[in-house]
Protein backbone atom coordinates (compact mmCIF):
# COMPACT_ATOMS: atom_id res chain seq x y z
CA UNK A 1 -90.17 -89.67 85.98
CA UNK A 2 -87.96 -88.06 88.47
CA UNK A 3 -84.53 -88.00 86.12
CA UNK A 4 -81.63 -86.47 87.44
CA UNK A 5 -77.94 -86.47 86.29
CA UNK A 6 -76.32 -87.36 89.51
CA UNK A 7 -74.64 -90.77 90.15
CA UNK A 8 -71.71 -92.55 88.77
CA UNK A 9 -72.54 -92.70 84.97
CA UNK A 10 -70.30 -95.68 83.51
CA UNK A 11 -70.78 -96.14 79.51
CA UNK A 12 -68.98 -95.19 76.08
CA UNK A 13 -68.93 -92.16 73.89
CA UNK A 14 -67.78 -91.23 70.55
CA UNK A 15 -67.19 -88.04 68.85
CA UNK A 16 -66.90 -86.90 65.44
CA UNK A 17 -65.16 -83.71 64.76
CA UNK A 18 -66.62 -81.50 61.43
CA UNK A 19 -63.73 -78.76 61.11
CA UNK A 20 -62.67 -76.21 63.84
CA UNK A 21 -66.20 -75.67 65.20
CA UNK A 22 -68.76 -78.86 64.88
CA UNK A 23 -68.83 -82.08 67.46
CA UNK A 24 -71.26 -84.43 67.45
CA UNK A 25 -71.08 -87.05 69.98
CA UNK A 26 -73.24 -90.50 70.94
CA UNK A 27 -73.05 -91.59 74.17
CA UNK A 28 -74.07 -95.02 75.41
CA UNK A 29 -74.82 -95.03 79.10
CA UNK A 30 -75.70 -97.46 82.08
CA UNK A 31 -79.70 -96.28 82.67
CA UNK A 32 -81.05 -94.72 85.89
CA UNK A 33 -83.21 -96.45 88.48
CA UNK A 34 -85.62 -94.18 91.24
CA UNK A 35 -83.47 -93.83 94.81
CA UNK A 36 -85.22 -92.59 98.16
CA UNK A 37 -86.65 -89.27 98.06
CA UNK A 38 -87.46 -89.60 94.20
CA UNK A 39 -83.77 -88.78 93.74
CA UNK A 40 -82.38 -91.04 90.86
CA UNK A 41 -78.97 -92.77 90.58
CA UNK A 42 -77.17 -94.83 88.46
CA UNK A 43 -76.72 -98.68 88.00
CA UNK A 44 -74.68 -100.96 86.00
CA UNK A 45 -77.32 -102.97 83.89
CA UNK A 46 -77.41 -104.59 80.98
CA UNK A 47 -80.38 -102.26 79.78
CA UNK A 48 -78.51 -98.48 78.46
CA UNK A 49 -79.49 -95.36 77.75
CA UNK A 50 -78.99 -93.00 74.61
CA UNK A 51 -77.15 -89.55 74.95
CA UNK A 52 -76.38 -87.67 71.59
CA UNK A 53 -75.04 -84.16 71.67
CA UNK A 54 -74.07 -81.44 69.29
CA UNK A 55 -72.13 -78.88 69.70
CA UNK A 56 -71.19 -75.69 67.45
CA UNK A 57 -68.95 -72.31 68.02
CA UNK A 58 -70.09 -69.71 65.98
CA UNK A 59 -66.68 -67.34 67.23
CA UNK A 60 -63.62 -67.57 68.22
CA UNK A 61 -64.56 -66.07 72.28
CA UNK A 62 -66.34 -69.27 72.99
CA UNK A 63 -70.11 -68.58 71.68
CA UNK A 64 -71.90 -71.24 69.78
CA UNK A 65 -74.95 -73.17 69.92
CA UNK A 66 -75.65 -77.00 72.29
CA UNK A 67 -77.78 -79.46 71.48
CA UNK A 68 -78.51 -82.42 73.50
CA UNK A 69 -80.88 -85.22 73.67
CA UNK A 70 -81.51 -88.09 76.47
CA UNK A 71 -83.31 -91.48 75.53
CA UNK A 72 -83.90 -94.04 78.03
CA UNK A 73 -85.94 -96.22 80.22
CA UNK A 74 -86.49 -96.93 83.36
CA UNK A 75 -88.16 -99.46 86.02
CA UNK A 76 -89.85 -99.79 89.33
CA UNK A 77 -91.44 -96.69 89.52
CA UNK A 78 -94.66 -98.43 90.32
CA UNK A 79 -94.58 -100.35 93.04
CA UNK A 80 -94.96 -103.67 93.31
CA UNK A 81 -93.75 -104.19 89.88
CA UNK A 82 -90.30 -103.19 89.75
CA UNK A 83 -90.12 -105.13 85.81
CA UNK A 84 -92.57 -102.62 84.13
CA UNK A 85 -90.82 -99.55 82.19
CA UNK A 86 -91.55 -96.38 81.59
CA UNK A 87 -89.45 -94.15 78.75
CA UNK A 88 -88.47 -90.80 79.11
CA UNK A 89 -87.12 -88.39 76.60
CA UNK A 90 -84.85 -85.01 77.61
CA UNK A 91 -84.31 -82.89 74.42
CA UNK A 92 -82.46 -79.40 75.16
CA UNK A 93 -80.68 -76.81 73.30
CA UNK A 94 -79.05 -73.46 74.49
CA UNK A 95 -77.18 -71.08 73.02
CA UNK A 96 -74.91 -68.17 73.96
CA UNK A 97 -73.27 -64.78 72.44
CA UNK A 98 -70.41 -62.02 73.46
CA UNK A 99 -70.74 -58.41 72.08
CA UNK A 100 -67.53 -56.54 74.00
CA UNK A 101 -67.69 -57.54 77.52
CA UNK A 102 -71.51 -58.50 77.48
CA UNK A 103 -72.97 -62.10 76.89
CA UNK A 104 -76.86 -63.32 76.11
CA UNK A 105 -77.64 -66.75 76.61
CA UNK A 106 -81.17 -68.78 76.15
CA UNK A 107 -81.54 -72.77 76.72
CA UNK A 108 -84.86 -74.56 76.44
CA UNK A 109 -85.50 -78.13 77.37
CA UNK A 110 -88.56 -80.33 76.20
CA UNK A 111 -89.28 -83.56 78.48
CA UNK A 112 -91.65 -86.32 77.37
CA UNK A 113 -92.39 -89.34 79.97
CA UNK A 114 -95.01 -92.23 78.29
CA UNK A 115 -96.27 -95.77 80.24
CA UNK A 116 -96.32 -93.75 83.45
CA UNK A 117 -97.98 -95.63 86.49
CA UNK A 118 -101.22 -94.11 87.23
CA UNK A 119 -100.76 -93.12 90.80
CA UNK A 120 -100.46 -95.91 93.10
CA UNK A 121 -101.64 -98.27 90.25
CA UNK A 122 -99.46 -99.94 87.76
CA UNK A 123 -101.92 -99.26 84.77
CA UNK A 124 -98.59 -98.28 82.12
CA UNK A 125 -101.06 -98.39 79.36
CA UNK A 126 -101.97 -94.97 78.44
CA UNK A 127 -100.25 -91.98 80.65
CA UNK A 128 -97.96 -89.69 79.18
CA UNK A 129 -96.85 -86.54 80.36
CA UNK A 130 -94.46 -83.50 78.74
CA UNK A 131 -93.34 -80.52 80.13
CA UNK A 132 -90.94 -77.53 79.36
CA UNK A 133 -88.60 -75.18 80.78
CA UNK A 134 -86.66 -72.56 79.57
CA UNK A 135 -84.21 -69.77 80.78
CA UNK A 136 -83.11 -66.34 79.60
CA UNK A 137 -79.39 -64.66 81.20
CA UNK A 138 -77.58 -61.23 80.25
CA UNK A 139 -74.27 -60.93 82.08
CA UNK A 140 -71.34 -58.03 81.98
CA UNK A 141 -67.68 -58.34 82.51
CA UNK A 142 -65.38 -55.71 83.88
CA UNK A 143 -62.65 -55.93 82.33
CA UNK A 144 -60.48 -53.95 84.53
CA UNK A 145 -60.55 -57.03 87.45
CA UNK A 146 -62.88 -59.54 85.61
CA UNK A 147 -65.39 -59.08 87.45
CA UNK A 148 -68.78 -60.29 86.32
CA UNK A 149 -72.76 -59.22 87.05
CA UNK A 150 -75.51 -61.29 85.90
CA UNK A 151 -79.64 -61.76 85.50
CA UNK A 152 -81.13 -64.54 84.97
CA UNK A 153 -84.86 -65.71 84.32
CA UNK A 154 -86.17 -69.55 84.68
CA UNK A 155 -88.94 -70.87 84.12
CA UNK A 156 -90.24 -74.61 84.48
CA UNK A 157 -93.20 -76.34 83.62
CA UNK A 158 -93.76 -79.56 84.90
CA UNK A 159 -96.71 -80.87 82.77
CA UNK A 160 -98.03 -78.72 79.90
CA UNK A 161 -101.82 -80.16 80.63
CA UNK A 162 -101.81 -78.85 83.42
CA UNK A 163 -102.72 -75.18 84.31
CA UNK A 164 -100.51 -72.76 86.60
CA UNK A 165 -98.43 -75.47 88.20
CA UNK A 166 -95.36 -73.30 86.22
CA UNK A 167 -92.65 -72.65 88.47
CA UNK A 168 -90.39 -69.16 87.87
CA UNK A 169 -87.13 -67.85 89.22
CA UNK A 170 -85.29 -64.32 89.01
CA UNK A 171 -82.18 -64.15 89.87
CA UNK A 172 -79.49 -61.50 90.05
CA UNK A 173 -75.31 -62.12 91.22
CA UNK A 174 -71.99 -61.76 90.54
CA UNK A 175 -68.80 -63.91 90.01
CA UNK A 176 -65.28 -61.57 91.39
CA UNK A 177 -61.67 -63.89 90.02
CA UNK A 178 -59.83 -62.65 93.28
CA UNK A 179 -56.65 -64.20 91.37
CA UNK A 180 -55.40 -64.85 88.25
CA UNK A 181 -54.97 -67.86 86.79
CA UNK A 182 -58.47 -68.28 89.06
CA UNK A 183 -57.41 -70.52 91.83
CA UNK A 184 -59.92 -68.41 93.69
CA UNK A 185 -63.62 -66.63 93.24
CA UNK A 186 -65.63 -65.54 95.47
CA UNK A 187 -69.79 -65.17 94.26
CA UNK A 188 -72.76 -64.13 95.86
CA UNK A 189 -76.40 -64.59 94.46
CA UNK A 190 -79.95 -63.71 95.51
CA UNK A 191 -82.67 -65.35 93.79
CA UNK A 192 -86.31 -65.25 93.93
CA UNK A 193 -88.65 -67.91 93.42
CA UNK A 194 -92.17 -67.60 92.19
CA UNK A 195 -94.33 -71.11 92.78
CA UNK A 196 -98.03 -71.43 91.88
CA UNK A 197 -100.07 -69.65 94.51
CA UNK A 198 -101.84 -73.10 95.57
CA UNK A 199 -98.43 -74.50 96.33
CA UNK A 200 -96.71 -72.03 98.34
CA UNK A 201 -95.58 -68.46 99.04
CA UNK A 202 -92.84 -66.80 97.30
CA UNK A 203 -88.98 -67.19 98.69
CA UNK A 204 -86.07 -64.94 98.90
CA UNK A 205 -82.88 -66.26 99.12
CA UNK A 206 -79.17 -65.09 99.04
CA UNK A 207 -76.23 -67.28 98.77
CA UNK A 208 -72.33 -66.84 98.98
CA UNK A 209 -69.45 -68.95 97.97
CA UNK A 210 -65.47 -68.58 98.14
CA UNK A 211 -64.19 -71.53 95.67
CA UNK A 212 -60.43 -73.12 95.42
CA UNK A 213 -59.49 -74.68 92.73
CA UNK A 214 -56.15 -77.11 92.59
């Protein structure tokens, strides 16, 4: 299913707090519905979505460990039958560290998509599909202006059945405060992306952006 997080999200959360460093929170949330463009967006219904999340610090500069996991439904993606649901699962975690003015971070998501139509069909009675993705990033911070310089690799698999359909993505950039507090950055990034050969060639691309904040 083509799930985003995008849209107005309307719903109810609530959090327990376990000490200093441990949140949990359970979200209850208006479900999704597909949009032109397989884009998704959101829709007040009756029919909600699950959302729990976890969330620990390990230290005091900000590292710890998320957890997160998505449960909900959704309808008309076959057409011609927009009452038939599908379910889709999102289950993520990542996890970040500082030694001096370095950081390491890793996330990896799991998605799992069952009564899928069957192409144009709306068979929902067997199709299921997972996939993966993951991501590795080292960054360094100069202290001296706060200036930071970052790698990161990606990787996303849409359907683990599948062979080489994995998607890939190096990227290198930096983040400059050009004031403090930051009511200003400027960053620049270049990233490369790697798609299956029977898909299409490889892409270079650089990007720039100056940012205000209020």
């Amino acid at each position: 299913s083509p799930f985003r997080f995008s849209g107005d999200v309307a719903g109810l959360e609530a959090f327990y707090v376990a000490g200093s460093r441990n949140r949990t929170s359970v979200q209850l949330v208006n479900g999704l519905r597909p949009a032109e463009g397989d884009e998704m967006e959101s829709v007040a219904s009756t029919r909600m979505d699950w959302v729990v999340t976890n969330q620990y610090m390990w230290d005091d500069r900000g590292g710890g460990v998320t957890a997160v996991g998505y449960f909900g439904t959704i309808a008309g993606l076959a057409p011609g039958e927009p009452d038939l649901r599908s379910r889709y699962t999102r289950l993520g975690i990542s996890a970040n560290r500082y030694v001096g003015p370095f950081e390491g971070l890793a996330g990896f998501v799991y998605s799992r998509d069952s009564g899928l139509p069957l192409g144009a069909s709306s068979d929902f009675s067997a199709r299921t599909l997972s996939g993966k993705g993951y991501w590795v990033s080292g960054a360094y911070t100069v202290q001296k202006n706060y200036l930071t310089l970052y790698g990161r690799y990606e990787l996303l698999d849409p359907d683990s059945k599948t062979g080489d359909d994995a998607v890939k993505r190096i990227v290198f950039g930096g983040v400059l405060p050009i004031n403090v507090p930051e009511y200003m950055r400027f960053g620049i990034e270049y990233f490369r992306d790697l798609p299956p050969e029977a898909t299409g060639p490889r892409r270079n691309t650089v990007a720039a952006e100056l940012r205000f904040a209020f």
